[in-house]
Protein backbone atom coordinates (compact mmCIF):
# COMPACT_ATOMS: atom_id res chain seq x y z
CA UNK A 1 10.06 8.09 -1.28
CA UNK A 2 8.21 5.09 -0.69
CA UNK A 3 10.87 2.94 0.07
CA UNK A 4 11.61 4.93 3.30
CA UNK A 5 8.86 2.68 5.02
CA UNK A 6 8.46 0.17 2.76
CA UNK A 7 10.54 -2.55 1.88
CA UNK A 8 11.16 -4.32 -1.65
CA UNK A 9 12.86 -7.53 -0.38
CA UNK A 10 9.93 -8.90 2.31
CA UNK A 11 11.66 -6.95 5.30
CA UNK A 12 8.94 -5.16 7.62
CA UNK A 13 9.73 -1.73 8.32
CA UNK A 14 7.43 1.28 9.56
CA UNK A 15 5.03 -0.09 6.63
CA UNK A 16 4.18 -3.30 4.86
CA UNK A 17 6.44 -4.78 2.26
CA UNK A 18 5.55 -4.04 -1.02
CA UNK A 19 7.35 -7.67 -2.25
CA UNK A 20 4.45 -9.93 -3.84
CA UNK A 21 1.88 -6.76 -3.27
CA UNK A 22 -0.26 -6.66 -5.87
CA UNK A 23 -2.64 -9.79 -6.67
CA UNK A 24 -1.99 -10.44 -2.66
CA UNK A 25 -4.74 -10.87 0.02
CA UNK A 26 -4.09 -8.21 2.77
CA UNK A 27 -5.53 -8.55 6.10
CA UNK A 28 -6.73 -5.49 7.26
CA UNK A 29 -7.28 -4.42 11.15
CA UNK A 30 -10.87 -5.20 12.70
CA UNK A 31 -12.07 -6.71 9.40
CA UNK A 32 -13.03 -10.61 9.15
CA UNK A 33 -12.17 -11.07 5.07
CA UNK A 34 -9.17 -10.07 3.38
CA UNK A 35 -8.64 -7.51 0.84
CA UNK A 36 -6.95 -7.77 -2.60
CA UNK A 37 -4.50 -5.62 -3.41
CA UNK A 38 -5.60 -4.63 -6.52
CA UNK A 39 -4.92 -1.03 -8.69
CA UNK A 40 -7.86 -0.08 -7.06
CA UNK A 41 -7.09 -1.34 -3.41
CA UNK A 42 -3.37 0.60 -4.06
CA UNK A 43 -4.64 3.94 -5.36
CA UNK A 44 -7.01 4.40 -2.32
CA UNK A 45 -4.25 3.38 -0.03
CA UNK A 46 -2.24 6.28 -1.51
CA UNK A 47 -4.90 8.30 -1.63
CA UNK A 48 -6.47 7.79 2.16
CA UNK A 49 -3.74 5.30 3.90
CA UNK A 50 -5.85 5.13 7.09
CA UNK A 51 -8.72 3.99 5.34
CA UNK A 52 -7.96 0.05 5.45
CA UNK A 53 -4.65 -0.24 8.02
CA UNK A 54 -2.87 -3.90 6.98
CA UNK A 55 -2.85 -6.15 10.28
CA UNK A 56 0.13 -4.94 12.58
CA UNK A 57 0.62 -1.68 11.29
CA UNK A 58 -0.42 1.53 12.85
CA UNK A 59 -3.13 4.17 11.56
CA UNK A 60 -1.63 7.73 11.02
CA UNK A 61 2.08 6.84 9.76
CA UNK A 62 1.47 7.37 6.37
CA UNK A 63 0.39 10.76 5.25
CA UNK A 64 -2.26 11.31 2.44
CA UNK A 65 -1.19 11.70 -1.07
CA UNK A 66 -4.16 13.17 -2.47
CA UNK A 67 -3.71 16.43 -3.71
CA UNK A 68 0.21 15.86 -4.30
CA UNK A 69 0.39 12.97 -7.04
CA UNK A 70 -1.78 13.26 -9.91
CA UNK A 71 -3.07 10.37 -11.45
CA UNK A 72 -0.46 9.40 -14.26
CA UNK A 73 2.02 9.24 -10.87
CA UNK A 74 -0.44 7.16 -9.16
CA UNK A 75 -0.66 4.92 -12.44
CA UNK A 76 3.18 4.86 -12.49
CA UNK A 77 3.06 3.59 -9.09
CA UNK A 78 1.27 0.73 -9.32
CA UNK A 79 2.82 -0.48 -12.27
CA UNK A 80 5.83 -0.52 -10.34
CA UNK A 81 4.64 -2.37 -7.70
CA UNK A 82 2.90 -4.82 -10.43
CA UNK A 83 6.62 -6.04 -11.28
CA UNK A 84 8.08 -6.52 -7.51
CA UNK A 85 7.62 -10.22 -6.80
């Protein structure tokens, strides 16, 4: 699962830490302004990760989604990360 790259706790692993996630500005590689992480921020993460790659992480680690979750999962997803502070 998702915890394989990302952490819970604030650690950095192969992705960003999905501790105080949502609500959060992101800085993104190559772009001036940040980016909320928002529901809809988090779905096209999932959805097309190399789309907006958070400062310091690579493009092409995390595979696409789309196709394999379908959109309840998605939804259940960012809930979750709605409640990790």
């Amino acid at each position: 699962g998702c915890t394989g790259c990302h952490s819970i706790d604030g650690t950095s692993l192969a992705g960003p830490t999905f501790k105080g996630l949502f609500g959060s500005g992101i800085e993104i590689n190559g772009q001036k302004d940040k980016v909320i992480a928002d529901s809809i921020y988090l779905k096209e993460s999932i959805l097309d990760p190399d789309k907006l790659i958070v400062s310091g992480f690579q493009k092409g680690i995390m595979k696409s989604y789309k196709g394999i979750l379908k959109e309840n999962d998605i939804k259940d997803i960012i809930d979750y990360l709605k409640t990790i502070k």
